[in-house]
C-alpha atoms as a PDB file:
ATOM      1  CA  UNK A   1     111.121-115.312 -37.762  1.00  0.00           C
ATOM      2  CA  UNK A   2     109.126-114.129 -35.117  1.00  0.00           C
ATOM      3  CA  UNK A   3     107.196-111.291 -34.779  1.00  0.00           C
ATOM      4  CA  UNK A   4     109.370-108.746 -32.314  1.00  0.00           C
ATOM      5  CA  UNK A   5     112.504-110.041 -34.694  1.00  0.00           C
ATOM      6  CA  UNK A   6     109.989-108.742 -37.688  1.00  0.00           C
ATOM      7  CA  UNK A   7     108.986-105.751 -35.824  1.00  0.00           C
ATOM      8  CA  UNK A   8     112.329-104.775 -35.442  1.00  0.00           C
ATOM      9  CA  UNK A   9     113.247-105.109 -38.655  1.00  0.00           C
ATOM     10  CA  UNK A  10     110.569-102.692 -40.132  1.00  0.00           C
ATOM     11  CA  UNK A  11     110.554-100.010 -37.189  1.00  0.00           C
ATOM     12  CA  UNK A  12     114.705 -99.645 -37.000  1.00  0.00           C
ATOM     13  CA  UNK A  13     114.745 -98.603 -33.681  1.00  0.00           C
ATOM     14  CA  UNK A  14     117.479 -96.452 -32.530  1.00  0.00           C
ATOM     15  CA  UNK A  15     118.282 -97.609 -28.948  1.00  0.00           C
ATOM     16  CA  UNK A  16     116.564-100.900 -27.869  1.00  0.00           C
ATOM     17  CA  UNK A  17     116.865-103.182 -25.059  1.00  0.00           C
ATOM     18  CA  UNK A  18     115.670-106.472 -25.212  1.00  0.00           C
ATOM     19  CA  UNK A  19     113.247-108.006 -22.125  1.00  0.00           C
ATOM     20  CA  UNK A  20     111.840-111.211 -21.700  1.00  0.00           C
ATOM     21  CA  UNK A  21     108.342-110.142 -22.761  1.00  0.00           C
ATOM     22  CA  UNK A  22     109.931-108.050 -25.529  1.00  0.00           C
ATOM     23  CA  UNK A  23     111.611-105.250 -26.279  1.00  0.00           C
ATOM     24  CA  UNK A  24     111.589-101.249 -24.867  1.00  0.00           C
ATOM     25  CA  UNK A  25     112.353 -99.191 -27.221  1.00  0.00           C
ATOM     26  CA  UNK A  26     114.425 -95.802 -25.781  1.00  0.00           C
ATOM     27  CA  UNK A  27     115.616 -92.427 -26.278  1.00  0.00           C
ATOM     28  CA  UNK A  28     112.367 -90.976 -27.849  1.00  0.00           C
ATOM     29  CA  UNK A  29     112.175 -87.562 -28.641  1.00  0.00           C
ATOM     30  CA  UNK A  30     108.278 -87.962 -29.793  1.00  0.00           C
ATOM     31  CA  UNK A  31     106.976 -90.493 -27.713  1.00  0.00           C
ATOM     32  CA  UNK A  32     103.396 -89.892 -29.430  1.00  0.00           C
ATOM     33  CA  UNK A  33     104.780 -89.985 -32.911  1.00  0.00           C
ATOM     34  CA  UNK A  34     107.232 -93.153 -32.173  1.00  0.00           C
ATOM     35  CA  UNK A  35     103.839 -94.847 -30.768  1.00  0.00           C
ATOM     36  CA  UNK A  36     101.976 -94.314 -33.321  1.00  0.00           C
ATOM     37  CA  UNK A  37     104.669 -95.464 -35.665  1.00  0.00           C
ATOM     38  CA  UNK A  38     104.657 -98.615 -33.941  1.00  0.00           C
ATOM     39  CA  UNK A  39     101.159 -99.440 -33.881  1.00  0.00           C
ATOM     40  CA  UNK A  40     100.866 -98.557 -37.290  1.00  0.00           C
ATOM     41  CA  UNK A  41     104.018-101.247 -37.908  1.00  0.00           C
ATOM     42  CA  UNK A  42     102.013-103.745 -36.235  1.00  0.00           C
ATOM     43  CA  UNK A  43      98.606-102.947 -37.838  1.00  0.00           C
ATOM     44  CA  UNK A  44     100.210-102.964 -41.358  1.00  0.00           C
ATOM     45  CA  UNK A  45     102.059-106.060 -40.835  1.00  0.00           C
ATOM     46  CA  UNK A  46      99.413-108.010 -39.082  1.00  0.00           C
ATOM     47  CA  UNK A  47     101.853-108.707 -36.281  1.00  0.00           C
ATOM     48  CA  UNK A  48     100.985-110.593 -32.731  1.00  0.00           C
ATOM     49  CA  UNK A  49     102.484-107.184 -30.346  1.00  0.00           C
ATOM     50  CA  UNK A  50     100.908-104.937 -28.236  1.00  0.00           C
ATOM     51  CA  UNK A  51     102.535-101.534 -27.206  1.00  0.00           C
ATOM     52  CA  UNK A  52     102.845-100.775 -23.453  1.00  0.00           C
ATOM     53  CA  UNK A  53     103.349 -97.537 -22.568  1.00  0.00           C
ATOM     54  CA  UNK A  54     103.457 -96.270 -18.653  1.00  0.00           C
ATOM     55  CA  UNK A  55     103.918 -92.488 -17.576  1.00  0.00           C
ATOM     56  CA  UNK A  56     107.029 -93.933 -15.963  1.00  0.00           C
ATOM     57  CA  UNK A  57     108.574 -95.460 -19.240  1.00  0.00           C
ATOM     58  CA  UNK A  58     107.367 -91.606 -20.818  1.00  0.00           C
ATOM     59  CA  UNK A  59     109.337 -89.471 -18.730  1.00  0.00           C
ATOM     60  CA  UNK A  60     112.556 -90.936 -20.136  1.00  0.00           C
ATOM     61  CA  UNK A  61     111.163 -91.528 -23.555  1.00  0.00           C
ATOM     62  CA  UNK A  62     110.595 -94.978 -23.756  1.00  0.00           C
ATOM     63  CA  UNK A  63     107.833 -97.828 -24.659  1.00  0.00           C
ATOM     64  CA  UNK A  64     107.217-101.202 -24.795  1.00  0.00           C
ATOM     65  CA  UNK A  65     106.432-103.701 -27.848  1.00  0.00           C
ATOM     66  CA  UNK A  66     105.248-107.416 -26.288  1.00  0.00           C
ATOM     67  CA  UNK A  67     104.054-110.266 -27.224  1.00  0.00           C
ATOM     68  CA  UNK A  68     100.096-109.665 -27.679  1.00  0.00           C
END
C-alpha cells in the first residue's frame, strides 16, 4: 500500500481530489489545525509525504500531501 493510500486511510479526509503528485485535501474550515493534523499523521506513521501549502490553496481552504 503506498503511503498517500495509507495517509488517507488514517487522516479521513472529507473532500479530496486526487493529483498526480498526490492528493489536495479541500473544504477546510481550520487550515492550521487540518495541517497540523497531517503532519502529525505523517510524523507518527513514519510516512514518505510532505505537506504543501500556498496562500493560494489557503484562501479556499485547501493543502497539499505529496510524495516527499
Amino acid at each position: 500500500m503506498s503511503d498517500i493510500l495509507k495517509f488517507i486511510k488514517k487522516y479521513d479526509p472529507s473532500k479530496m481530489k486526487q493529483l498526480k503528485t498526490g492528493i489536495e485535501i479541500r473544504g477546510v474550515a481550520d487550515i492550521e489545525k487540518a495541517i497540523s493534523r497531517a503532519e502529525y499523521v505523517i510524523e507518527k506513521n513514519k510516512l514518505n509525504l510532505t505537506v504543501v501549502n500556498t496562500a493560494e490553496m489557503a484562501a479556499y481552504g485547501a493543502f497539499e500531501i505529496q510524495e516527499a
